[in-house]
C-alpha atoms as a PDB file:
ATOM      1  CA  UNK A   1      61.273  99.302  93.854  1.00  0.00           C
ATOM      2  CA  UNK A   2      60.493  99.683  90.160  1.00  0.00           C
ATOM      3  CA  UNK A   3      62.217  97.946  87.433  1.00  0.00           C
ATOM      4  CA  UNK A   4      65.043  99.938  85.593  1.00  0.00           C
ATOM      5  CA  UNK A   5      66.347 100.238  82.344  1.00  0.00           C
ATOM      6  CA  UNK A   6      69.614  97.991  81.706  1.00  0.00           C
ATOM      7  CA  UNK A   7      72.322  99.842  81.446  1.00  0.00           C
ATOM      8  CA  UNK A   8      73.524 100.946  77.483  1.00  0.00           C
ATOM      9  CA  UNK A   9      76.659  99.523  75.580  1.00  0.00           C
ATOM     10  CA  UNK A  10      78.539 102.663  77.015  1.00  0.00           C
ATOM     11  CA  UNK A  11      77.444 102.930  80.560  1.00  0.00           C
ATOM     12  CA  UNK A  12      78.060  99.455  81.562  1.00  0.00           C
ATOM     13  CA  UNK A  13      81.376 100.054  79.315  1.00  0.00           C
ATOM     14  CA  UNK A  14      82.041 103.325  81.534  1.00  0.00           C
ATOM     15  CA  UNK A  15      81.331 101.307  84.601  1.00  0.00           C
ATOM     16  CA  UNK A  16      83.290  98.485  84.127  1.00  0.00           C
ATOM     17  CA  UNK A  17      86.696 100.653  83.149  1.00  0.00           C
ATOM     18  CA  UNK A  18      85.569 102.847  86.623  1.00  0.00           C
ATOM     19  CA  UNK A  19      85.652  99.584  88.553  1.00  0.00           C
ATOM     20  CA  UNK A  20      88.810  98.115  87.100  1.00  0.00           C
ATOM     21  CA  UNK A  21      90.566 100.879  87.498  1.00  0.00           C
ATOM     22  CA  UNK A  22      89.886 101.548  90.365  1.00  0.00           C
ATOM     23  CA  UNK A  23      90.814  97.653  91.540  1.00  0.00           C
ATOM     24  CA  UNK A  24      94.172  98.238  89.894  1.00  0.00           C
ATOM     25  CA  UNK A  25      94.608 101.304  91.529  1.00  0.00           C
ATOM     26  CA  UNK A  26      93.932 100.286  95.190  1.00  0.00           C
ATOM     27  CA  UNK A  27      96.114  97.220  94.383  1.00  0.00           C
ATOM     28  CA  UNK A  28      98.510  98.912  93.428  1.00  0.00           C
ATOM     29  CA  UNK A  29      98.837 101.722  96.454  1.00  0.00           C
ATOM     30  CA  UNK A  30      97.974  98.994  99.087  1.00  0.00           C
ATOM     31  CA  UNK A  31     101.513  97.187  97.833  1.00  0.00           C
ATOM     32  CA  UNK A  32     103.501 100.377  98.119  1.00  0.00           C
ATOM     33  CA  UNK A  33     102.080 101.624 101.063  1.00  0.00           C
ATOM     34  CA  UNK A  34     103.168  98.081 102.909  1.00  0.00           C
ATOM     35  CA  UNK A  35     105.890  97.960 101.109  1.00  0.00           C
ATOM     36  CA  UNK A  36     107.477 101.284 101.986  1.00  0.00           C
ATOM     37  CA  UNK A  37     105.826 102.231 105.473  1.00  0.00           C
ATOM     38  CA  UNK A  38     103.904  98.962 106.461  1.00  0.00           C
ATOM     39  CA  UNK A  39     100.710 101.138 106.571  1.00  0.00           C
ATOM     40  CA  UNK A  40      97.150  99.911 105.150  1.00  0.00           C
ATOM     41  CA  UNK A  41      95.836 102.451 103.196  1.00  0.00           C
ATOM     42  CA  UNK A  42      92.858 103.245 106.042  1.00  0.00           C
ATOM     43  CA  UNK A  43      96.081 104.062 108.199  1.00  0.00           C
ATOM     44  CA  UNK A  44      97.576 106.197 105.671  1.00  0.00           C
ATOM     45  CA  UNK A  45      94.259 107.831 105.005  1.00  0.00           C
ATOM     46  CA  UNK A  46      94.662 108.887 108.857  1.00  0.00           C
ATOM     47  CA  UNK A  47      98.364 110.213 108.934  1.00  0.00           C
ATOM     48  CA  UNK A  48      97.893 111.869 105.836  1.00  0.00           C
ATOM     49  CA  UNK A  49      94.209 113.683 107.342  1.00  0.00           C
ATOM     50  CA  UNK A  50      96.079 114.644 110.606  1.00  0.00           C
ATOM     51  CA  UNK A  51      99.526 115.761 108.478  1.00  0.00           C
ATOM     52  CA  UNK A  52      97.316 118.241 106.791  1.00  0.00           C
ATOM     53  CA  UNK A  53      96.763 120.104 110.127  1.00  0.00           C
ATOM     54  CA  UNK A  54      99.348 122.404 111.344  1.00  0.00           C
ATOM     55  CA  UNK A  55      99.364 120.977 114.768  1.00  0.00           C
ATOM     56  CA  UNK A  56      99.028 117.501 113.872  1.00  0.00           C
ATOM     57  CA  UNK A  57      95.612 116.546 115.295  1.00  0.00           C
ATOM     58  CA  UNK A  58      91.437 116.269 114.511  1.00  0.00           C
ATOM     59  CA  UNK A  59      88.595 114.993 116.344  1.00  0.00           C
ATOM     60  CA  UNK A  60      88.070 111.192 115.397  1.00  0.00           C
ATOM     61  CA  UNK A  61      84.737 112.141 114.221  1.00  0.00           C
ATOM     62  CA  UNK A  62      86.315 114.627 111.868  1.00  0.00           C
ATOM     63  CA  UNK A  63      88.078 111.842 110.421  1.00  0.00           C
ATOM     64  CA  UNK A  64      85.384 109.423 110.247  1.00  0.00           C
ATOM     65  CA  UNK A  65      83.584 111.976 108.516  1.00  0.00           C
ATOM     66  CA  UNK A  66      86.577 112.622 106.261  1.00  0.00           C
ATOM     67  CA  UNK A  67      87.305 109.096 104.870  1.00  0.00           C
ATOM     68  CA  UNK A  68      85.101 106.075 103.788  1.00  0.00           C
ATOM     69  CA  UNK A  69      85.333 103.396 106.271  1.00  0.00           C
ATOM     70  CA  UNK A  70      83.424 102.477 109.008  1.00  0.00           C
ATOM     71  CA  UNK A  71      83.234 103.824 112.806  1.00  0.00           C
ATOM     72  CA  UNK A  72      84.402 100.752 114.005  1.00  0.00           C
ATOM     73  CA  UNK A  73      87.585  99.710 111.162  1.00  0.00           C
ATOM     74  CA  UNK A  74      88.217 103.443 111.902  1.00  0.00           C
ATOM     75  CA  UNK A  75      88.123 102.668 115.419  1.00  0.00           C
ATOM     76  CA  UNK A  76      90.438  99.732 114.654  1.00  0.00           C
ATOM     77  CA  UNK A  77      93.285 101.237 112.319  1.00  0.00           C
ATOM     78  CA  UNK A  78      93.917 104.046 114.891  1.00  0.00           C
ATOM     79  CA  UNK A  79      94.403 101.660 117.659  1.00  0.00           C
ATOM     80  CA  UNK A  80      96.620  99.740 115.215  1.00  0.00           C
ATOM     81  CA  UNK A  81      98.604 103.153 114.624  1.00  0.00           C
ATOM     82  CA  UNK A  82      98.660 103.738 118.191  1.00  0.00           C
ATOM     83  CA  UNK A  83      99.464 100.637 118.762  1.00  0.00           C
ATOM     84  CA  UNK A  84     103.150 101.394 116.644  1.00  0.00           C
ATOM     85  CA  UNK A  85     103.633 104.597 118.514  1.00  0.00           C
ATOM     86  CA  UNK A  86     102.455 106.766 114.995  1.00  0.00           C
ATOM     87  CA  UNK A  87      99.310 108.536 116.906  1.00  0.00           C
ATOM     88  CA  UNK A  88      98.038 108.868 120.371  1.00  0.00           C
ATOM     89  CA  UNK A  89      94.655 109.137 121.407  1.00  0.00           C
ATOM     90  CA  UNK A  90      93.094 111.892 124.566  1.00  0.00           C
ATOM     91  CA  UNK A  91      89.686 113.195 125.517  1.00  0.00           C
ATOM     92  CA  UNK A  92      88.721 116.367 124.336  1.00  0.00           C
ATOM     93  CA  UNK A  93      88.876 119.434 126.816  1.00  0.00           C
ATOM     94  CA  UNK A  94      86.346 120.989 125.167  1.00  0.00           C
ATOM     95  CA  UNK A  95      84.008 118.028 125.134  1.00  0.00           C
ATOM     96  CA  UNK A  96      84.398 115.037 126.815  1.00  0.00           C
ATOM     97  CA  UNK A  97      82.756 112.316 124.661  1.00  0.00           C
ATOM     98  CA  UNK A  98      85.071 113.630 121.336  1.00  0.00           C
ATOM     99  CA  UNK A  99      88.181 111.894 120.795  1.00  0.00           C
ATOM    100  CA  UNK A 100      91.359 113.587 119.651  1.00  0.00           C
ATOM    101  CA  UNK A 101      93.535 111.569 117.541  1.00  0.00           C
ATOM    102  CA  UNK A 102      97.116 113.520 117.393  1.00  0.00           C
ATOM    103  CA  UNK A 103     100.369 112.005 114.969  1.00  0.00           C
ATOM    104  CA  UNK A 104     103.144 111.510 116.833  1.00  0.00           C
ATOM    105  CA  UNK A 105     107.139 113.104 115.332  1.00  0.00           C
ATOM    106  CA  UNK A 106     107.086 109.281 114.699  1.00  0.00           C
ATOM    107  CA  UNK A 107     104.165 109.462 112.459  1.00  0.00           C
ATOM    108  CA  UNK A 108     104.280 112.058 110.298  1.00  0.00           C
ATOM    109  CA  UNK A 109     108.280 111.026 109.815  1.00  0.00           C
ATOM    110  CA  UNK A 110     106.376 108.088 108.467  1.00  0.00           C
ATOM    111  CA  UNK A 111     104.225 110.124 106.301  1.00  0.00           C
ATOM    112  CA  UNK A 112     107.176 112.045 104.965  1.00  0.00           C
ATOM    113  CA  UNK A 113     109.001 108.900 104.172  1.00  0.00           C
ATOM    114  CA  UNK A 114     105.754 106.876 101.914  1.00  0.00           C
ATOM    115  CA  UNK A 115     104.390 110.389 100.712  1.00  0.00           C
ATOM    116  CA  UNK A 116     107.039 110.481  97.923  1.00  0.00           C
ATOM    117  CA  UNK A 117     106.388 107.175  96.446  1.00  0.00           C
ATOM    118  CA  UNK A 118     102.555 107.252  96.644  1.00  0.00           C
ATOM    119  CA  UNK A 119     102.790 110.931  94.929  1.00  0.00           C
ATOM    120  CA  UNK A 120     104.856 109.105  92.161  1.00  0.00           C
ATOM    121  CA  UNK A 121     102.666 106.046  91.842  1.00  0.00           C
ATOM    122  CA  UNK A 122     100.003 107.892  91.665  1.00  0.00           C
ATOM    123  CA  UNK A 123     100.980 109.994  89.286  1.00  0.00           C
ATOM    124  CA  UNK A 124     102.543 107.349  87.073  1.00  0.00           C
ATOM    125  CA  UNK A 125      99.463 105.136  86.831  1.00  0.00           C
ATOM    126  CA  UNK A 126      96.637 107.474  86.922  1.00  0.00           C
ATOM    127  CA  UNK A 127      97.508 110.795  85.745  1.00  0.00           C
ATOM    128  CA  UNK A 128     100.334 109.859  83.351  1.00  0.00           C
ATOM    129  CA  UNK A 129      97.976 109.097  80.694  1.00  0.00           C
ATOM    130  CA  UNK A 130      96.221 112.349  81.114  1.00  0.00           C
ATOM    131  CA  UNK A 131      96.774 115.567  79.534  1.00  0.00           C
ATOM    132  CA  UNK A 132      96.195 118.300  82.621  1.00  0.00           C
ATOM    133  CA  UNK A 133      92.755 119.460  80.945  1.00  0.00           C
ATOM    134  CA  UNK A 134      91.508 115.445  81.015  1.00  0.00           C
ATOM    135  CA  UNK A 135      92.497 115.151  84.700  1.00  0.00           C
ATOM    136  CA  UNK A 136      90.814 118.318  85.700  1.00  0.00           C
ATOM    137  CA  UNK A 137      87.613 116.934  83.859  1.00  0.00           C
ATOM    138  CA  UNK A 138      88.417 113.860  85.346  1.00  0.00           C
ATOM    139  CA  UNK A 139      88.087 115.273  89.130  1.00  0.00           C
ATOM    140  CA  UNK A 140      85.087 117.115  88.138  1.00  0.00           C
ATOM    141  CA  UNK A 141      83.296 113.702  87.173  1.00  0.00           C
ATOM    142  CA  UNK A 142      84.248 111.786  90.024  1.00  0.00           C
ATOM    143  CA  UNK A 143      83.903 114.817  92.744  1.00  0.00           C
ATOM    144  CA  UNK A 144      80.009 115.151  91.338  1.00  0.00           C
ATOM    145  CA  UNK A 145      79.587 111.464  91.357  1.00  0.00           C
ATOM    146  CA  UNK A 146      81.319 111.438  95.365  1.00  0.00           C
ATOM    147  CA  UNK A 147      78.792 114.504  96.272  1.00  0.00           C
ATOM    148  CA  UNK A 148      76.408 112.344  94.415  1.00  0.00           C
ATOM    149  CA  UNK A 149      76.786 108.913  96.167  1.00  0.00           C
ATOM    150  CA  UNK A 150      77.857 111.028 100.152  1.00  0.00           C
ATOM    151  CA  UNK A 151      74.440 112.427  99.740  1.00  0.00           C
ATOM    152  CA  UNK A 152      72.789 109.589 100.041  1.00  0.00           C
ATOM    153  CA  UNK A 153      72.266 108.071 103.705  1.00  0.00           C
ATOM    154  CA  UNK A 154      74.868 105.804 104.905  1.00  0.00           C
ATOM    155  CA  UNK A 155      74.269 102.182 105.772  1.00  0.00           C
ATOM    156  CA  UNK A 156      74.156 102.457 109.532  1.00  0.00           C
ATOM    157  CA  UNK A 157      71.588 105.377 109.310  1.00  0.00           C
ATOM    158  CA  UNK A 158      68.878 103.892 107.250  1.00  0.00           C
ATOM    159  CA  UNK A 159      65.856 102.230 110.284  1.00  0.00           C
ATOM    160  CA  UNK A 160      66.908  98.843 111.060  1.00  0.00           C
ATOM    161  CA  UNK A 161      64.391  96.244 110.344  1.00  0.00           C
ATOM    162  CA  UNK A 162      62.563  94.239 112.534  1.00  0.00           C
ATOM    163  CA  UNK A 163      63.304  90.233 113.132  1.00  0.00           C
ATOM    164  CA  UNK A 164      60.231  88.783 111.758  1.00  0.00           C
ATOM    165  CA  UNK A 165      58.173  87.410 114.752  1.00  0.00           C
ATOM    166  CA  UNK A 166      58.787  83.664 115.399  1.00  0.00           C
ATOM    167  CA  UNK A 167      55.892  81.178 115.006  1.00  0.00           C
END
């Protein structure tokens, strides 16, 4: 790996505001979220993904692909949602190994009932501060930088590496 250049006054300036706001953000959300529906964000992620479908339902993989989170915390927060009665789970007719993950009345009445808040939180501490040209600029930057950072390989796809041989 070659050395870099440290990062200037404004980039590390730029970095640190992206990080705290962000931090604030998620704080923020996570609290309502509980607060209001009892939902992790992950789970919300989910209801929200499936609400967006007229019928309700993806392909877990669709979802997995959808969201940042792992295969297996994926894995996890829909059993936990399942688990509550907000989702249920079947085998694909068309192919067997896909999972279809489907929200139940019970969880998109859910949805319906934290959507409201999270709209207004979300609006109050991000976008308030915004005039609509600055958010719009705002989305640009961050969609490039997402389509930026999704192109690169994941974690679990880059070659494992070998245990060192034992002496």
């Amino acid at each position: 790996m070659s050395p870099t250049s440290p990062l200037d006054p404004e980039q590390l300036a730029a970095y640190f505001a992206l990080m705290e706001v962000s931090s604030l953000l998620q704080h923020a959300v996570d609290q309502q979220l509980r607060e209001e529906g009892g939902l992790s964000y992950t789970q919300f992620q989910i209801l929200a993904t499936l609400g967006e479908n007229p019928d309700g339902r993806r392909r877990m993989t669709d979802i997995a692909d959808r969201l940042v989170h792992s295969r297996s915390g994926l894995t996890y927060q829909v059993a936990q949602l399942a688990k509550a009665g907000l989702v249920t789970r079947e085998s694909s007719s068309d192919d067997e190994r896909a999972v279809i993950v489907a929200a139940t009345p019970q969880g998109l009445a859910l949805l319906g009932r934290v959507l409201p808040g999270h709209v207004d939180l979300v609006q109050q501490l991000l976008l308030a501060p915004l005039t609509a040209r600055e958010a719009t600029v705002l989305g640009g930057l961050l969609g490039r930088i997402r389509t930026h950072m999704t192109a690169i390989p994941p974690r679990s796809a880059a070659p494992r590496r070998k245990n060192a041989p034992k002496s």
